[in-house]
N, C-alpha and C. Protein backbone atom coordinates (compact mmCIF):
# COMPACT_ATOMS: atom_id res chain seq x y z
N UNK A 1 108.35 131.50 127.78
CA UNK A 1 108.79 130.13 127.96
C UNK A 1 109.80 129.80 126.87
N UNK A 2 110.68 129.26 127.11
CA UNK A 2 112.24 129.05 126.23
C UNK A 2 111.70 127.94 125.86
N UNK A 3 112.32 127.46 124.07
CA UNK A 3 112.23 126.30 123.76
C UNK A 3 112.69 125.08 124.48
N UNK A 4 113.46 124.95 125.30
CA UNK A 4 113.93 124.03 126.28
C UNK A 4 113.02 123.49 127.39
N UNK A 5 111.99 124.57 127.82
CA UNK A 5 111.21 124.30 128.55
C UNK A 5 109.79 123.65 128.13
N UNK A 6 109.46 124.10 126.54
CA UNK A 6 108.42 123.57 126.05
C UNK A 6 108.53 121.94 125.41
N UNK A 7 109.83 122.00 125.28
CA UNK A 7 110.28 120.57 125.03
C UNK A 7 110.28 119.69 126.42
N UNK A 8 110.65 120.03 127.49
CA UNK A 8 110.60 119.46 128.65
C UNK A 8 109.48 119.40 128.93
N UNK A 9 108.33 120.01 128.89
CA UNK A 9 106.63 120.14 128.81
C UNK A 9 106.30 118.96 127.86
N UNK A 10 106.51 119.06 126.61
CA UNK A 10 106.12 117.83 126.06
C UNK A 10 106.50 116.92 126.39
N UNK A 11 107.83 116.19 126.76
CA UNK A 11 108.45 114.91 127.06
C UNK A 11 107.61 114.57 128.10
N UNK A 12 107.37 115.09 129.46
CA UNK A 12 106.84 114.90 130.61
C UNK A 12 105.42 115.02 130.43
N UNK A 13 104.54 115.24 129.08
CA UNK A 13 103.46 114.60 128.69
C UNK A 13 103.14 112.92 128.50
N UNK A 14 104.54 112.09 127.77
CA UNK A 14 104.08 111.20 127.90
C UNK A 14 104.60 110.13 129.11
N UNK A 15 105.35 110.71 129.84
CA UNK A 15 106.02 109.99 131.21
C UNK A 15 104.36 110.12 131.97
N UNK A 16 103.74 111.38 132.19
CA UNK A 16 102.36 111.35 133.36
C UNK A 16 101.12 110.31 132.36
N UNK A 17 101.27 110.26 131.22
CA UNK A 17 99.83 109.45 130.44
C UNK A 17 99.12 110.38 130.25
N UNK A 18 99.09 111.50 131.02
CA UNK A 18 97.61 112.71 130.25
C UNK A 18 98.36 113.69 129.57
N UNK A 19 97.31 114.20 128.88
CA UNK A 19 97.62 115.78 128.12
C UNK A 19 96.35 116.34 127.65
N UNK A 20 96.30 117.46 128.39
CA UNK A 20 94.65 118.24 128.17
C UNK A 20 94.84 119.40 126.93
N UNK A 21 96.14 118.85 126.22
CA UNK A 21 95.72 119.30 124.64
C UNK A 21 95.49 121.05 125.06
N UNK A 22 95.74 122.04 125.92
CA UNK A 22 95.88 123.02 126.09
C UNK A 22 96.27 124.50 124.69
N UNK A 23 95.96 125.22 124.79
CA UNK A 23 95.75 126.27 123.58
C UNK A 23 97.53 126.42 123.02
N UNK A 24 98.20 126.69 124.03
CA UNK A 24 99.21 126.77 124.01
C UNK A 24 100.77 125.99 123.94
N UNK A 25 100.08 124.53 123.72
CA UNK A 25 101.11 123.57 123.49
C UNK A 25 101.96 123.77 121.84
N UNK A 26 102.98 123.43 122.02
CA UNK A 26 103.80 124.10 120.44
C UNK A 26 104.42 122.43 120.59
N UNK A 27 104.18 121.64 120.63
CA UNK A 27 104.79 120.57 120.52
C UNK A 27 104.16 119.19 120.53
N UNK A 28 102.90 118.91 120.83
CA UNK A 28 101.90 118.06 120.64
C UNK A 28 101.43 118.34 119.28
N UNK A 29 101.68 117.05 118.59
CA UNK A 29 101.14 116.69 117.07
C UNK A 29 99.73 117.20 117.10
N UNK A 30 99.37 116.59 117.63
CA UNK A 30 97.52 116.95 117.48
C UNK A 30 97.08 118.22 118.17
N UNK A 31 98.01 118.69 118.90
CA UNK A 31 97.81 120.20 118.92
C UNK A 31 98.05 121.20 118.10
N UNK A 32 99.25 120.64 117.06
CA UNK A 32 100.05 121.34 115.78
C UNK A 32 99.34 121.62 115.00
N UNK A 33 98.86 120.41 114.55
CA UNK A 33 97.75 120.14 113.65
C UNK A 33 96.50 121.25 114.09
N UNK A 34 95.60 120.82 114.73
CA UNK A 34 94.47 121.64 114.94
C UNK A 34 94.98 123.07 114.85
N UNK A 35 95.89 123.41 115.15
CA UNK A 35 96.10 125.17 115.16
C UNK A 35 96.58 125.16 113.58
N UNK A 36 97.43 124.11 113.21
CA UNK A 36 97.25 124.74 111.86
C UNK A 36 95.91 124.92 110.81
N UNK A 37 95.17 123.88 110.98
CA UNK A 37 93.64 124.01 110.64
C UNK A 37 92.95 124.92 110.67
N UNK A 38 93.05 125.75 111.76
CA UNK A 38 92.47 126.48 112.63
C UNK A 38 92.76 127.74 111.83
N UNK A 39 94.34 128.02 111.48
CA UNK A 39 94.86 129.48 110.79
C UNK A 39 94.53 128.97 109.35
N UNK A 40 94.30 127.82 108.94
CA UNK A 40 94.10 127.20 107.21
C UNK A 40 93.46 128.40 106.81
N UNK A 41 93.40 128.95 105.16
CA UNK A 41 92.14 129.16 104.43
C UNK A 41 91.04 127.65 104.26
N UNK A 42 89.81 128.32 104.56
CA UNK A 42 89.09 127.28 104.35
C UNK A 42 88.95 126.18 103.31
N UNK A 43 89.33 126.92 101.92
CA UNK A 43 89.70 125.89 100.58
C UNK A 43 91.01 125.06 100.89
N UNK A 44 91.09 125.40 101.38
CA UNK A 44 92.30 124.60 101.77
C UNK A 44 91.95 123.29 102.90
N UNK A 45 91.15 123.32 104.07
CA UNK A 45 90.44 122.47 104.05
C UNK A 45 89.51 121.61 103.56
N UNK A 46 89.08 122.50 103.01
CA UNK A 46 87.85 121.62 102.11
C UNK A 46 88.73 120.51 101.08
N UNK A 47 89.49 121.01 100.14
CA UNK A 47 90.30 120.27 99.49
C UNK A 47 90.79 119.23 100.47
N UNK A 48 91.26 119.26 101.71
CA UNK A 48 92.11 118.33 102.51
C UNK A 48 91.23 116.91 102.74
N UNK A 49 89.83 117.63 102.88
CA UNK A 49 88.63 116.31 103.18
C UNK A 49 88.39 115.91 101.77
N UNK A 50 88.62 116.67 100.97
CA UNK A 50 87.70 115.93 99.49
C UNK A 50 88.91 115.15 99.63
N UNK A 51 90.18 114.87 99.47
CA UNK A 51 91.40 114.40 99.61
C UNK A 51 91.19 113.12 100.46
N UNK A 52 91.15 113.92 101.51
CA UNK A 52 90.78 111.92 102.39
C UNK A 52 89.45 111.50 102.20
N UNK A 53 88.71 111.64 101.43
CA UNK A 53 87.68 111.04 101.22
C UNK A 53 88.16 109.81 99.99
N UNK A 54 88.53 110.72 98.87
CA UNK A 54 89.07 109.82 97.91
C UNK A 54 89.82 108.74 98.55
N UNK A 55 91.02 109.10 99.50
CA UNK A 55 91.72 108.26 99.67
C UNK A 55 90.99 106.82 100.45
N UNK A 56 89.87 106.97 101.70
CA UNK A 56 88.96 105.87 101.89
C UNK A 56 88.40 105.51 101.60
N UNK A 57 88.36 105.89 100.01
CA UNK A 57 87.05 105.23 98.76
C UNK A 57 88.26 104.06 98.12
N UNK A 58 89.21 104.85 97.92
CA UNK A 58 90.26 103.88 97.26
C UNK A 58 91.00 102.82 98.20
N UNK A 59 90.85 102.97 99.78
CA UNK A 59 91.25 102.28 100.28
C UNK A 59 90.25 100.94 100.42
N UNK A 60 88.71 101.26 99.95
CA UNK A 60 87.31 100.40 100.12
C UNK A 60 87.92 99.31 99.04
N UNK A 61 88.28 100.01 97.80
CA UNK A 61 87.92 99.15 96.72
C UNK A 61 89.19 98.40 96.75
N UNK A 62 90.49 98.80 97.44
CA UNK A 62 91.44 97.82 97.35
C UNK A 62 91.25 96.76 98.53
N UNK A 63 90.38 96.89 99.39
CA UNK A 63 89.94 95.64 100.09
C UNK A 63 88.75 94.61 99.50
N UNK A 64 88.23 95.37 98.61
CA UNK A 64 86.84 94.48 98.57
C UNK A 64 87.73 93.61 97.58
N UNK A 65 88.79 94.46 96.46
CA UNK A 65 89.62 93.49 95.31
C UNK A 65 90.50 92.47 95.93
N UNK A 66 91.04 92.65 96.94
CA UNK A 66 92.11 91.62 97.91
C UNK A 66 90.90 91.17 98.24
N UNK A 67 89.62 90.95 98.89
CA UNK A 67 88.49 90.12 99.38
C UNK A 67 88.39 89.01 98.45
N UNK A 68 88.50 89.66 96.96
CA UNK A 68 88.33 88.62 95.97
C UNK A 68 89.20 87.47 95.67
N UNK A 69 90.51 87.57 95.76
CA UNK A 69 91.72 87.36 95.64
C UNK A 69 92.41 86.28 96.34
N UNK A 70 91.99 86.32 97.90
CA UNK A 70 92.38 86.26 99.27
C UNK A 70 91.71 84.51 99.56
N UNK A 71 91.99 83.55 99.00
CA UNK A 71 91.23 82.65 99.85
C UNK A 71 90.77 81.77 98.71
N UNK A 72 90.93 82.12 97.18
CA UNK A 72 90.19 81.49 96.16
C UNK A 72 90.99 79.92 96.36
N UNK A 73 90.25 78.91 95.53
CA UNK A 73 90.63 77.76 95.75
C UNK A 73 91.99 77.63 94.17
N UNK A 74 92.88 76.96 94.21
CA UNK A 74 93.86 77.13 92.82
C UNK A 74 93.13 77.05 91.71
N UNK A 75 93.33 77.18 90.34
CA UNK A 75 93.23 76.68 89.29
C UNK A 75 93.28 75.50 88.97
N UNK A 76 92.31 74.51 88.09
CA UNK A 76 92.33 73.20 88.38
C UNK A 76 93.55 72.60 88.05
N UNK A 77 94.40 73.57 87.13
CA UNK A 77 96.07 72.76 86.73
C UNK A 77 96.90 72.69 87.07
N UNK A 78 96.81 73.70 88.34
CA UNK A 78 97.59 73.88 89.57
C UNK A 78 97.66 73.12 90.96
N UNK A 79 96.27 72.00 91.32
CA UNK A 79 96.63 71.33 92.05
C UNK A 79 95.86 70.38 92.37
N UNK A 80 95.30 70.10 93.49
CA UNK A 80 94.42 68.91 93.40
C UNK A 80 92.84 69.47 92.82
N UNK A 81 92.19 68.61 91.97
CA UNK A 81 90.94 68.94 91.42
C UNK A 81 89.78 68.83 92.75
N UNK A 82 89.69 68.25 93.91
CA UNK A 82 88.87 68.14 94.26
C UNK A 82 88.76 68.80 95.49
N UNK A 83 89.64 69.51 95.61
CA UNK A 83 89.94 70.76 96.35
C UNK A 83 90.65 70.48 97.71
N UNK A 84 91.42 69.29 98.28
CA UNK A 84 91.50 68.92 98.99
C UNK A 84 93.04 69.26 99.03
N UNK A 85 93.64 69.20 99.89
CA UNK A 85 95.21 69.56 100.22
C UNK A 85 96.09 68.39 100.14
N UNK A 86 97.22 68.17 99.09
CA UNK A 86 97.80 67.64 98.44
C UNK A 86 98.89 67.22 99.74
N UNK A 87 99.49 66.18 99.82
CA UNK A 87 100.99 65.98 100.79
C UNK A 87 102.05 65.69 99.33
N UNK A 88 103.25 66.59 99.31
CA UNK A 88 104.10 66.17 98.10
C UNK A 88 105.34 65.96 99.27
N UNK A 89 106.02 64.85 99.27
CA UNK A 89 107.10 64.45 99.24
C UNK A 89 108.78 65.21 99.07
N UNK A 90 109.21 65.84 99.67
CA UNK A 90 110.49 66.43 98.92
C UNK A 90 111.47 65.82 99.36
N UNK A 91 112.51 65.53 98.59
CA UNK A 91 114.16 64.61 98.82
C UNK A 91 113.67 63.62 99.21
C-alpha cells in the first residue's frame, strides 16, 4: 500500500465517523501511539505513567489553590465593608 493510499485511508476515516483502530493503520494518532507503546522498553513506560501521574497531582493542587482564590469576598479597603456590591458613577 503506497503512502498516498494510506493517507486516503485515513482522511476517509473521518468523512464515514468510524474507525476500528485496525493493526495496521500508520496514520491514526491513537493507533501511532499504542504501537509505539507496544515496541517501548518497558522503563520507558513506567517512567511515562510516573510522569502523568505527577502531572494530575499537580494539576489537583493547582485547582484546589484557584478554589481558594476564585470567589473570595475583597479586602475590607478595597470595597464595600458589608459585602454588598457598590454602584460607582463614571463621567
Amino acid at each position: 500500500m503506497s503512502e498516498a493510499e494510506r493517507a486516503g485511508r485515513y482522511t476517509d476515516l473521518f468523512a464515514s465517523g468510524t474507525h476500528d483502530h485496525q493493526s495496521d493503520c500508520a496514520f491514526c494518532p491513537i493507533c501511532t501511539g499504542i504501537a509505539v507503546l507496544r515496541e517501548s522498553n518497558p522503563e520507558v513506560v513506567e517512567h511515562l505513567a510516573a510522569a502523568a501521574r505527577e502531572l494530575i497531582a499537580a494539576a489537583g493542587i493547582l485547582v484546589a489553590e484557584t478554589e481558594k482564590r476564585v470567589g473570595r469576598p475583597a479586602p475590607p479597603d478595597q470595597g464595600a465593608t458589608d459585602g454588598r456590591v457598590r454602584r460607582i458613577d463614571v463621567g
